[in-house]
Protein backbone atom coordinates (compact mmCIF):
# COMPACT_ATOMS: atom_id res chain seq x y z
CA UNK A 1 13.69 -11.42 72.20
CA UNK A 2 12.18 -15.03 72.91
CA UNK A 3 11.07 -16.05 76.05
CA UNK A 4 13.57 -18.90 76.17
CA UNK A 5 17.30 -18.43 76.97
CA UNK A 6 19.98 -19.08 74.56
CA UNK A 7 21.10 -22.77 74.08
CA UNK A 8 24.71 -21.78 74.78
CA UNK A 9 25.62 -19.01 77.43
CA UNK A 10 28.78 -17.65 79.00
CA UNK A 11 29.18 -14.68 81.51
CA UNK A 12 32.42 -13.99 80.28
CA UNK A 13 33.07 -10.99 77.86
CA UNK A 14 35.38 -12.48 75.65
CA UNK A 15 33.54 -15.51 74.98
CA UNK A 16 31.72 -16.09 71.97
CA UNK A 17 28.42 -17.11 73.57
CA UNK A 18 28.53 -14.13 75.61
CA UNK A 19 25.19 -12.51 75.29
CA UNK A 20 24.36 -9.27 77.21
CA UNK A 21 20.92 -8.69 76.44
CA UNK A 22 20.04 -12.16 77.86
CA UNK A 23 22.02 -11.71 81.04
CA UNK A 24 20.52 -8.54 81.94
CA UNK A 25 17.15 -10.37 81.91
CA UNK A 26 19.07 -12.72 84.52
CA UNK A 27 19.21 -16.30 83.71
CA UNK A 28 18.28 -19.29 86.36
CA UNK A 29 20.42 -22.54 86.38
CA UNK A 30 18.68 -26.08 87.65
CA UNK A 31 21.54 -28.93 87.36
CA UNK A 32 20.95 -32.26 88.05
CA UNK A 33 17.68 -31.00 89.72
CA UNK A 34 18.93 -28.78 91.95
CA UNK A 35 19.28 -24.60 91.10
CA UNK A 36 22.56 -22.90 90.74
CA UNK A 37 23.50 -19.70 91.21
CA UNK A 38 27.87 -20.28 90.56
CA UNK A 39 27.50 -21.40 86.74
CA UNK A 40 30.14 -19.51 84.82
CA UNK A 41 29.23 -20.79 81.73
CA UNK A 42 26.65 -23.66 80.56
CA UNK A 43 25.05 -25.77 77.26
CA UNK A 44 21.51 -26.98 77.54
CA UNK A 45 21.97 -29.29 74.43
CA UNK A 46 25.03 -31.12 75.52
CA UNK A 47 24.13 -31.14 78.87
CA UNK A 48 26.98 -29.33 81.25
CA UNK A 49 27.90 -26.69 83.03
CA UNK A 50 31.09 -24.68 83.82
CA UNK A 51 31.71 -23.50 87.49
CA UNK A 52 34.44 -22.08 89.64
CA UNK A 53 36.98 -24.00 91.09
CA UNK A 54 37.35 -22.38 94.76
CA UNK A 55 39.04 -19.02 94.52
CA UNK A 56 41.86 -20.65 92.09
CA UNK A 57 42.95 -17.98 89.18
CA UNK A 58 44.97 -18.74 85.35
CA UNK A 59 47.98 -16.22 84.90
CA UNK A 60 45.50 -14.15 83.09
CA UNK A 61 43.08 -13.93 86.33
CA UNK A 62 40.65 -15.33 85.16
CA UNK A 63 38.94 -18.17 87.66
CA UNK A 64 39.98 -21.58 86.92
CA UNK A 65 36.52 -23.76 86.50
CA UNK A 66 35.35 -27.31 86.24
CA UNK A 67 33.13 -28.51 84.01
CA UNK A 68 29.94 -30.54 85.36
CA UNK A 69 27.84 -33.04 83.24
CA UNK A 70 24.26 -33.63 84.02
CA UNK A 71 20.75 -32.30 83.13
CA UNK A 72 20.60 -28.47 83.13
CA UNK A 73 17.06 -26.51 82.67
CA UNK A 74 16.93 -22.48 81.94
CA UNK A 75 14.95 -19.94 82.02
CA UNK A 76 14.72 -16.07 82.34
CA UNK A 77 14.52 -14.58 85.82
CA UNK A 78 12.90 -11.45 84.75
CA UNK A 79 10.27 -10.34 81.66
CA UNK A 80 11.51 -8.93 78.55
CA UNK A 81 11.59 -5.21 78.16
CA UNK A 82 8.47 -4.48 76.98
CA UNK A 83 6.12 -7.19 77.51
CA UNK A 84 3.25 -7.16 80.00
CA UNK A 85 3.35 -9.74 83.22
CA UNK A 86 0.06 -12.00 83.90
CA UNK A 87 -0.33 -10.14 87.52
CA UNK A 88 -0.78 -6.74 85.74
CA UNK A 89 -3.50 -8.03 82.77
């Protein structure tokens, strides 16, 4: 696995950018400058993010969510499986 998160990511199951592997690494957000730890969902290359929308649920429970539009930077929270860290070399 790279060291850079996927362009496209969704914490939903039943999405198609769902990616477990990446989200078990654990995946941190900056928007507009600022990090984020409520993004459902989110597209470096077109620049947005999904989030909640208060506690508000569809008739299929899932949360209802809002999409944001702005600058959004990722990266992975924790090393891959496998790969040594600087402090330990």
């Amino acid at each position: 696995m790279t060291d850079t998160p996927p362009d496209h990511l969704s914490i939903d199951p039943s999405s198609p950018h769902f990616a477990a592997e990446a989200l078990q690494r654990g995946v941190g957000i900056k928007f507009k400058g600022r990090q984020r730890h409520d993004v459902e969902e989110y597209s470096i290359s077109e620049g947005w993010i999904r989030v909640q929308a208060g506690k508000t649920v569809d008739r299929h429970g899932k949360p209802l969510t809002i999409k944001l539009s702005g600058e959004v930077e990722a990266w992975f929270e924790n090393p891959a499986d496998g790969e040594a860290t600087d402090a330990s070399a």
